[in-house]
Protein backbone atom coordinates (compact mmCIF):
# COMPACT_ATOMS: atom_id res chain seq x y z
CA UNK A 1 28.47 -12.31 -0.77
CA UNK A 2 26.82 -15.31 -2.64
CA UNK A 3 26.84 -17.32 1.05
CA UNK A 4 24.78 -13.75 2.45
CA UNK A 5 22.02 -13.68 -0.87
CA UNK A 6 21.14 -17.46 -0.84
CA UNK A 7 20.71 -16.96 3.11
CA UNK A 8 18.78 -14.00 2.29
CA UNK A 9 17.02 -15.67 -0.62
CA UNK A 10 15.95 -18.65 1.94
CA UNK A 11 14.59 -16.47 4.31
CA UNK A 12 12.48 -14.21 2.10
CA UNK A 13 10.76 -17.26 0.77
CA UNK A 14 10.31 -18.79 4.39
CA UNK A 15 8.73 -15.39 4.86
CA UNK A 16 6.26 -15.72 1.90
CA UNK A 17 5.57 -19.41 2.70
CA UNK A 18 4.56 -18.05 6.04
CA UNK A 19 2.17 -15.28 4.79
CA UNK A 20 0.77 -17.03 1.85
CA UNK A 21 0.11 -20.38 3.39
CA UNK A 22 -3.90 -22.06 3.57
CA UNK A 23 -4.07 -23.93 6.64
CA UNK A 24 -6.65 -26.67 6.45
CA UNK A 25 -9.97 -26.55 8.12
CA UNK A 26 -11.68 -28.81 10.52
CA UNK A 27 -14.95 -26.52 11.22
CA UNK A 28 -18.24 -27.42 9.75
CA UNK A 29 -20.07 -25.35 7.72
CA UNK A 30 -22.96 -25.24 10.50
CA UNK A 31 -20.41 -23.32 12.67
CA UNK A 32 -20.17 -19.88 10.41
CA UNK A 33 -23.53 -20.07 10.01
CA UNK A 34 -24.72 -20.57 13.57
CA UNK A 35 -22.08 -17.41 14.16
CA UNK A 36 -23.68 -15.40 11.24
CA UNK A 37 -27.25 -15.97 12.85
CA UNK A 38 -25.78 -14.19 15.85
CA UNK A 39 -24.69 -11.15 14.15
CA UNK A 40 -26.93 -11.03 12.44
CA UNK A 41 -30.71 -11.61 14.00
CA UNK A 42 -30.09 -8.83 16.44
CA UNK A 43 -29.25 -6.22 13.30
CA UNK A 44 -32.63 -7.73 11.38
CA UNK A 45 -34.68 -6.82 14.98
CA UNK A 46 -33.11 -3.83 14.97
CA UNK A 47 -34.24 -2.72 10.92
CA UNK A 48 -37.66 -4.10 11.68
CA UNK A 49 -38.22 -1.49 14.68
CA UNK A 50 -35.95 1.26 12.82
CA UNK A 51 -33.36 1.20 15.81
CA UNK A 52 -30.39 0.12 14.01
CA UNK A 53 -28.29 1.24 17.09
CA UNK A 54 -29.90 -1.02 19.09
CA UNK A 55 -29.08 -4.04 16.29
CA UNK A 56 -25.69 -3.46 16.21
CA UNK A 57 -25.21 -3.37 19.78
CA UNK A 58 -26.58 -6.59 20.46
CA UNK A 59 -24.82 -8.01 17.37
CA UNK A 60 -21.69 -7.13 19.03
CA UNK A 61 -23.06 -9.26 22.46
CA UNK A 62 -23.87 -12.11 19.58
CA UNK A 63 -19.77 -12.63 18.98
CA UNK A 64 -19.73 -14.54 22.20
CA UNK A 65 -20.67 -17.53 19.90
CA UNK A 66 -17.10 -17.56 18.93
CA UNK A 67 -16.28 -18.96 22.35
CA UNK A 68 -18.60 -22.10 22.12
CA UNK A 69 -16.37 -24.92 22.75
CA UNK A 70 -16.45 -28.53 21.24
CA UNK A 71 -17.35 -30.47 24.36
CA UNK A 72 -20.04 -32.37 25.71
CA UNK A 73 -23.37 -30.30 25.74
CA UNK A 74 -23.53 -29.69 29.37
CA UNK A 75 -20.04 -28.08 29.52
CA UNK A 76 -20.81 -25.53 26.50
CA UNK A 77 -23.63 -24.37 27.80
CA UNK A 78 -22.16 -23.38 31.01
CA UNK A 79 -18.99 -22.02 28.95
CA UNK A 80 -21.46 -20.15 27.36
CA UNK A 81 -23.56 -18.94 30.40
CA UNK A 82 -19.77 -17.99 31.79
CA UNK A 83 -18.33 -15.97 28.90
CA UNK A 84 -21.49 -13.96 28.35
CA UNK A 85 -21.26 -12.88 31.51
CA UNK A 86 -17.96 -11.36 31.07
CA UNK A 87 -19.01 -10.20 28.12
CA UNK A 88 -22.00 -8.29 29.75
CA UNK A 89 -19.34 -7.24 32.94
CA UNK A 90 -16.71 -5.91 30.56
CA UNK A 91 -19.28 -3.74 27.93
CA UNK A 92 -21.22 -2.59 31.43
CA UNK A 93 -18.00 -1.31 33.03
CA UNK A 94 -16.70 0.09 29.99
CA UNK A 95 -19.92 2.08 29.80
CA UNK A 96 -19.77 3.56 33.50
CA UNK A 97 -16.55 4.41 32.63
CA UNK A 98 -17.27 6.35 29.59
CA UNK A 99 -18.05 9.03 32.17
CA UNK A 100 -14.73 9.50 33.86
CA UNK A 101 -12.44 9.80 30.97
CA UNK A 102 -9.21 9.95 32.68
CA UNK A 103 -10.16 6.28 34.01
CA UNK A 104 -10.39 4.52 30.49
CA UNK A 105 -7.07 3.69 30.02
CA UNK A 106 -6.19 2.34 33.52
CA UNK A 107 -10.03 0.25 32.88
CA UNK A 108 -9.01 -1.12 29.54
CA UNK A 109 -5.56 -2.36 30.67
CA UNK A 110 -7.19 -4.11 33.81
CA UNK A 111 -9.64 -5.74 31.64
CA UNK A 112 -7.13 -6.46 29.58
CA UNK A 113 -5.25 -8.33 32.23
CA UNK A 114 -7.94 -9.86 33.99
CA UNK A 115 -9.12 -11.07 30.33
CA UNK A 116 -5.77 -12.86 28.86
CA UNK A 117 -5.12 -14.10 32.78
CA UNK A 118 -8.42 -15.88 33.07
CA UNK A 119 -8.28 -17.12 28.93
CA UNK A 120 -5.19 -18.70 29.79
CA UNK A 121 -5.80 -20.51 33.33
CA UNK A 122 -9.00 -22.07 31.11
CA UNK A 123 -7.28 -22.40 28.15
CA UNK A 124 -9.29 -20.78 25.93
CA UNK A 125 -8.46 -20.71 22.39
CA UNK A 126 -8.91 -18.30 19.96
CA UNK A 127 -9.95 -15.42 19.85
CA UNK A 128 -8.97 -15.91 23.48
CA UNK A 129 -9.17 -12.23 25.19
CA UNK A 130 -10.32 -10.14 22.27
CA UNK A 131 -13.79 -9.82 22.79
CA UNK A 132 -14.15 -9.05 26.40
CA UNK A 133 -11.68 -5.95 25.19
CA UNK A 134 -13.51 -5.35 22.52
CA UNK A 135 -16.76 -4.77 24.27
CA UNK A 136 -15.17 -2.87 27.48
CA UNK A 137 -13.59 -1.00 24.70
CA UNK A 138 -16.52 -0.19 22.78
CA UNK A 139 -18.84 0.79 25.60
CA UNK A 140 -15.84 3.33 26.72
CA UNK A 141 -15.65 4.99 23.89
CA UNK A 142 -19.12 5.06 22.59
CA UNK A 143 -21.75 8.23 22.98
CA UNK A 144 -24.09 8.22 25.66
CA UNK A 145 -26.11 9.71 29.09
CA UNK A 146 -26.44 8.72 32.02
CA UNK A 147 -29.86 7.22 31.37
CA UNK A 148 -28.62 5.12 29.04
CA UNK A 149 -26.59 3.09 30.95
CA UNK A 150 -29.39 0.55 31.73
CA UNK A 151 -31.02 0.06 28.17
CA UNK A 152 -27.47 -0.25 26.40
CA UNK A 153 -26.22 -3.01 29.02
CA UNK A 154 -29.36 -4.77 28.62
CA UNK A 155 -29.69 -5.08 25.15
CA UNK A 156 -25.99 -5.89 25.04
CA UNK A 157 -27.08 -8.69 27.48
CA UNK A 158 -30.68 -9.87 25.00
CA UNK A 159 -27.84 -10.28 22.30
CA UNK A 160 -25.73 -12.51 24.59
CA UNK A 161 -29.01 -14.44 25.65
CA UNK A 162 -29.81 -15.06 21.87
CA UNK A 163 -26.02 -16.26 20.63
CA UNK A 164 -26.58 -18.65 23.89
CA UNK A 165 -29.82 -19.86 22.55
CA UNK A 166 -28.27 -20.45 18.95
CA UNK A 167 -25.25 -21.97 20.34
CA UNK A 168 -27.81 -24.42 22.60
CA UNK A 169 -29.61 -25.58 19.21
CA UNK A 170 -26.42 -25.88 17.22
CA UNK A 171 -24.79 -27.82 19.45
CA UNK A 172 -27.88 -30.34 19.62
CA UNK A 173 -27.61 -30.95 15.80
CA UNK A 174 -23.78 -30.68 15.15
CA UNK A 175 -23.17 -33.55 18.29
CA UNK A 176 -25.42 -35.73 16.12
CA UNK A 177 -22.58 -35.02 14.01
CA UNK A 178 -19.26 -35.61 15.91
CA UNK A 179 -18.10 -36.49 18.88
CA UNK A 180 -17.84 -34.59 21.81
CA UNK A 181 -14.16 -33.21 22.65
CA UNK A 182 -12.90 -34.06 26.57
CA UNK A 183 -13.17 -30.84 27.96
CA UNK A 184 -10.23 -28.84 28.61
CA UNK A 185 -8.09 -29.06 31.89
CA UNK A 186 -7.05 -25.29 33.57
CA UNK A 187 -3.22 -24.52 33.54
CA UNK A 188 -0.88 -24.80 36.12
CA UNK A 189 -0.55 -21.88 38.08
CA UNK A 190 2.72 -20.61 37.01
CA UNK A 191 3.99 -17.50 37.31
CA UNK A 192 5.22 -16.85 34.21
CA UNK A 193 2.26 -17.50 31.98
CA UNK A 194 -0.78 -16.40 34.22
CA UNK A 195 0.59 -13.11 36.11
CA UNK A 196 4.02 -12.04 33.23
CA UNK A 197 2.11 -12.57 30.20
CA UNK A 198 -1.18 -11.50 30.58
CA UNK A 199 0.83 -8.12 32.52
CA UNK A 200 2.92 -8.04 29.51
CA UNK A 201 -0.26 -8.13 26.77
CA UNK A 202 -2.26 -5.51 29.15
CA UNK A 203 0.76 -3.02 29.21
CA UNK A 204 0.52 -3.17 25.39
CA UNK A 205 -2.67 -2.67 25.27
CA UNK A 206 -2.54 0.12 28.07
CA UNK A 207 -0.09 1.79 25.91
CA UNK A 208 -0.99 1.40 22.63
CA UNK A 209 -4.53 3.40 23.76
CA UNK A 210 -2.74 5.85 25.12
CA UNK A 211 -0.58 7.03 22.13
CA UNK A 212 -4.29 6.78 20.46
CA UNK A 213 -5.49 9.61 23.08
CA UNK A 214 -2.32 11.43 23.02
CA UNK A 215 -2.57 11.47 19.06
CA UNK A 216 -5.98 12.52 19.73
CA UNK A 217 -7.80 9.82 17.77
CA UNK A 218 -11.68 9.36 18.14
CA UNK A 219 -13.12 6.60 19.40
CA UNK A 220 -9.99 4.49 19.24
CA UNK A 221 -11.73 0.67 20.21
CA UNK A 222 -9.96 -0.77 17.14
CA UNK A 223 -6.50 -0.24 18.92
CA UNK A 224 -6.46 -2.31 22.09
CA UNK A 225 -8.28 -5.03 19.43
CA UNK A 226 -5.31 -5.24 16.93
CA UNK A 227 -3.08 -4.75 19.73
CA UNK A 228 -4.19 -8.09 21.04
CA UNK A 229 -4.98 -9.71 17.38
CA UNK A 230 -1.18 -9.56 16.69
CA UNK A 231 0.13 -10.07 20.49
CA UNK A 232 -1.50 -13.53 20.62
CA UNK A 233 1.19 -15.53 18.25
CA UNK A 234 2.01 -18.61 20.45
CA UNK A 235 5.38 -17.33 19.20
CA UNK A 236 7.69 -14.44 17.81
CA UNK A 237 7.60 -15.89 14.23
CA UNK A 238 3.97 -16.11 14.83
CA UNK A 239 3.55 -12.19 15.98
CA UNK A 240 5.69 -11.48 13.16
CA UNK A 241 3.44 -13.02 10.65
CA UNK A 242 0.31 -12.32 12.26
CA UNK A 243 1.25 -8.34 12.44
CA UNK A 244 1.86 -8.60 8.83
CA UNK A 245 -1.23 -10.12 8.09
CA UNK A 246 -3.03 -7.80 9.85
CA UNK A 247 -1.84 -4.25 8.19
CA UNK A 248 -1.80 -6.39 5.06
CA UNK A 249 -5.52 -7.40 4.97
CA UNK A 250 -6.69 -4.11 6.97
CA UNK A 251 -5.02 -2.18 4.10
CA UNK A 252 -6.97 -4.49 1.46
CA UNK A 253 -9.70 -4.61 3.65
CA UNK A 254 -10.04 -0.61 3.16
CA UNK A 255 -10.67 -1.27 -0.53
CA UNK A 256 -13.27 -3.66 0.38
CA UNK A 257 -14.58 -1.24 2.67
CA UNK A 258 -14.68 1.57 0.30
CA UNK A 259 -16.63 -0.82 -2.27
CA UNK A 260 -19.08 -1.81 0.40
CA UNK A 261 -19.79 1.80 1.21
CA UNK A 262 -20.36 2.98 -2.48
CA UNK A 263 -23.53 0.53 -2.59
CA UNK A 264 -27.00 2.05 -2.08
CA UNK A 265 -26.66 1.18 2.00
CA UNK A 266 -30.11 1.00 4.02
CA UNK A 267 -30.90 -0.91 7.33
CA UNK A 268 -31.63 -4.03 4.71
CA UNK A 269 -28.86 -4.26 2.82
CA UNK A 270 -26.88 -3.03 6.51
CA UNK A 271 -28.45 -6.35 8.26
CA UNK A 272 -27.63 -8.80 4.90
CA UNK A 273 -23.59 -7.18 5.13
CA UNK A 274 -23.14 -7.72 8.91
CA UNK A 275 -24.84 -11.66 8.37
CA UNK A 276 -22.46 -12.12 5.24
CA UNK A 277 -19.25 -11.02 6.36
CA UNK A 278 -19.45 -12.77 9.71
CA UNK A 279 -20.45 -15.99 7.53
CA UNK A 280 -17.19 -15.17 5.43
CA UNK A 281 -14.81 -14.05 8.53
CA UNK A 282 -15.67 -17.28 10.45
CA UNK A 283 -15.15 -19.82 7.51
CA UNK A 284 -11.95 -18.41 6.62
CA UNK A 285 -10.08 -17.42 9.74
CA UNK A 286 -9.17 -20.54 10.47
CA UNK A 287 -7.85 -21.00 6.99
CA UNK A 288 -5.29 -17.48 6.42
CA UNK A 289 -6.05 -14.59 8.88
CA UNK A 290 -4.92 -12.22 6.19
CA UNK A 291 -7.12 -13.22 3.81
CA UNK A 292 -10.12 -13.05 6.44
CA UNK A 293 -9.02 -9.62 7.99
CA UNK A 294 -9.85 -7.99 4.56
CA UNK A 295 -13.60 -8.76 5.74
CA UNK A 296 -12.89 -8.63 9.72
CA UNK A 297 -12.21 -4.22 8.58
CA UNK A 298 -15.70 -3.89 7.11
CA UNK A 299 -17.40 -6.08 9.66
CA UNK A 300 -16.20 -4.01 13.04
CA UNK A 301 -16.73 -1.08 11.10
CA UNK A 302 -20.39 -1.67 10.30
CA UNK A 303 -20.67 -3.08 13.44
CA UNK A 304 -19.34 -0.03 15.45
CA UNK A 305 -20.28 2.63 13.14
CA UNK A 306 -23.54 1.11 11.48
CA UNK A 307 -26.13 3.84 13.35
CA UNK A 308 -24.20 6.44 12.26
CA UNK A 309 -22.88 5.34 8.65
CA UNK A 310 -23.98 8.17 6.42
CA UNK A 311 -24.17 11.01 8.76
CA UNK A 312 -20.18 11.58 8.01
CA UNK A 313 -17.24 11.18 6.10
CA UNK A 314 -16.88 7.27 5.78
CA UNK A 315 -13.00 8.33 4.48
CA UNK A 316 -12.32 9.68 8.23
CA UNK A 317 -13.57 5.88 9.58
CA UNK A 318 -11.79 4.36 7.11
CA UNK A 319 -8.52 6.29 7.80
CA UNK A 320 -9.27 5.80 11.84
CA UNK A 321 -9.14 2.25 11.70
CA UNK A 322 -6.41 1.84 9.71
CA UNK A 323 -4.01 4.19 12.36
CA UNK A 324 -5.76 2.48 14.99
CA UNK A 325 -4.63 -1.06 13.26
CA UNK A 326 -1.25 0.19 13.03
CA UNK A 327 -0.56 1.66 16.44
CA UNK A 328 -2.14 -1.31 17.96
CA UNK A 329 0.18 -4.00 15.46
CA UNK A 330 3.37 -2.14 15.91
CA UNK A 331 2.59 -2.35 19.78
CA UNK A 332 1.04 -5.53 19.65
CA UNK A 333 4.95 -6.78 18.35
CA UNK A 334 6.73 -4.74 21.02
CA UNK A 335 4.73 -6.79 23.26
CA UNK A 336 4.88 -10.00 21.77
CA UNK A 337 9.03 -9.52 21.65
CA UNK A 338 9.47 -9.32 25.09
CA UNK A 339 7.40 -12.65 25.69
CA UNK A 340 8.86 -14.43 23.18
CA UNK A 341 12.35 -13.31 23.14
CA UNK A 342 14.09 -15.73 26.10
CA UNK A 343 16.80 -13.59 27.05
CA UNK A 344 14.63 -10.54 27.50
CA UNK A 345 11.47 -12.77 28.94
CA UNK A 346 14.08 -14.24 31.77
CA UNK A 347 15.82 -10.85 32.39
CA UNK A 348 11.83 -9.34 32.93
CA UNK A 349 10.36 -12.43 34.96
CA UNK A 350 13.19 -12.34 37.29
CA UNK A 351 12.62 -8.38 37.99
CA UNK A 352 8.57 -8.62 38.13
CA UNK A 353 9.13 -11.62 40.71
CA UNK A 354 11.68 -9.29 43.23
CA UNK A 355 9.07 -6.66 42.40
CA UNK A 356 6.15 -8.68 44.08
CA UNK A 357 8.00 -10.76 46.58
């Protein structure tokens, strides 16, 4: 009995050591910055011309920043050039298919698979596929006609342009700074990690939006997004912990959320919460991702919800995101247990591979 509480003892504080841990940081101060200019320019355009909708889309576009790499100048910029245009791709598509409803789900899980195969032959770090879900998942599920189709892809693409430009200039000063990194060399095509895995993360994702429909939830983008957040441990201790973090901080995050939302909100103070949090998100998810997810829940939820904030019940988005955070987690560690338990992962790969050959 003492043998099984000191066992259980050690663990338990492995645990804590786990969730509770600061990692250092190597980013610069420029980079949060550069990232908060992204977000939030477009939402300051959008205040000045009283089309707040239009702000927050292309604030959305301006998280393609996140990808900038630290190579030589020539190689980010075509990085860049590359990911927004899957960024544009995946929001357009996830638009068009806004109009065939029955189609979202199968969309979202190809995107999904596409996304994480492509992150990983390139080696992309984080946040690796989450934003080319994010804005396929967006576009699906937000309101729109027909007609719109044109002016929401191409202000989606103006804020993609603009995080390019801002990546351009920041790059100029910050390589005055450091050294350029050798750029990264693609993976080996193996079967495992560029058709199982990114298979095994889209079927998550597939499924975890589902339940969301079935349950009837509105507008469930935040889903496929945790779903990923947590499914992207490099291993199971790693899901684990990062599942944990996430219902932890979402759940604090809600306070935050709630405080945010009793201030006196306009399209100024809007503009100066979007810049802020991204500023705070981006210096300190490198650092704890609990800690930073507390201000990742208000930040998609302004970002999403900003042209509408006010109109309803910010307790029903508040209690959305948090199912949607826990249906995509719990999911999100399904997944991330049958990649990263061996026996299961061999027993799996062996039946995909007599499936396709």
């Amino acid at each position: 009995m003492n043998r099984a509480l000191a066992r259980l003892r050690t663990r338990l504080i492995v645990e804590w050591r786990g969730l509770v841990t600061i990692n250092r940081s190597d980013r610069p101060w420029q980079m949060p910055f550069a990232a908060a200019l992204a977000a939030g320019l477009p939402v300051l355009v959008g205040a000045i011309f009283d089309r707040m909708d239009f702000g927050v889309l292309s604030s959305l576009a301006g998280m393609v920043f996140l990808y900038l790499p630290a190579t030589s100048l020539q190689h980010r910029m075509v990085w860049m050039m590359s990911c927004a245009f899957g960024m544009v791709s995946c929001y357009a598509l996830g638009v068009i298919s806004h109009f065939v409803p029955l189609l979202i789900v199968p969309f979202i899980l190809f995107v999904t698979f596409l996304a994480a195969m492509g992150t990983r032959y390139y080696r992309v770090g984080p946040p690796g596929a989450t934003f080319f879900v994010m804005a396929a998942a967006v576009g699906a599920y937000s309101p729109a006609q027909i007609l719109d189709v044109p002016t929401k892809v191409g202000l989606f693409a103006l804020g993609c342009l603009l995080a390019c430009l801002i990546a351009f200039f920041y790059s100029v000063a910050i390589l005055r700074l450091r050294p350029a990194a050798p750029a990264p060399q693609v993976a080996p095509a193996q079967f495992d990690t560029l058709i199982f895995d990114p298979l095994v993360i889209a079927l998550a994702v597939g499924i975890s939006l589902s339940i969301a429909q079935v349950l009837g939830l509105e507008r469930p983008y935040w889903v496929p997004v945790s779903c990923l957040a947590v499914i992207s441990g490099m291993s199971l201790r790693a899901v684990w912990t990062r599942q944990l973090h996430r219902v932890g901080g979402t759940i604090l995050g809600i306070g935050s959320t709630w405080a945010l939302l009793a201030l006196p909100l306009d399209r100024w103070t809007m503009c100066l919460m979007i810049t802020a949090l991204t500023f705070i998100v981006e210096a300190a998810v490198v650092r704890h991702y609990g800690f930073a997810v507390m201000f990742i829940t208000p930040l998609t939820i302004f970002l999403a919800e900003a042209a509408t904030l006010g109109q309803g019940s910010a307790t029903a988005v508040i209690e959305a995101r948090l199912i949607d955070t826990i249906i995509g987690s719990v999911m999100g560690f399904a997944g991330g247990y049958c990649m990263h338990n061996a026996r299961l992962r061999a027993m799996l790969v062996a039946a995909l591979r007599r499936l396709v050959t």
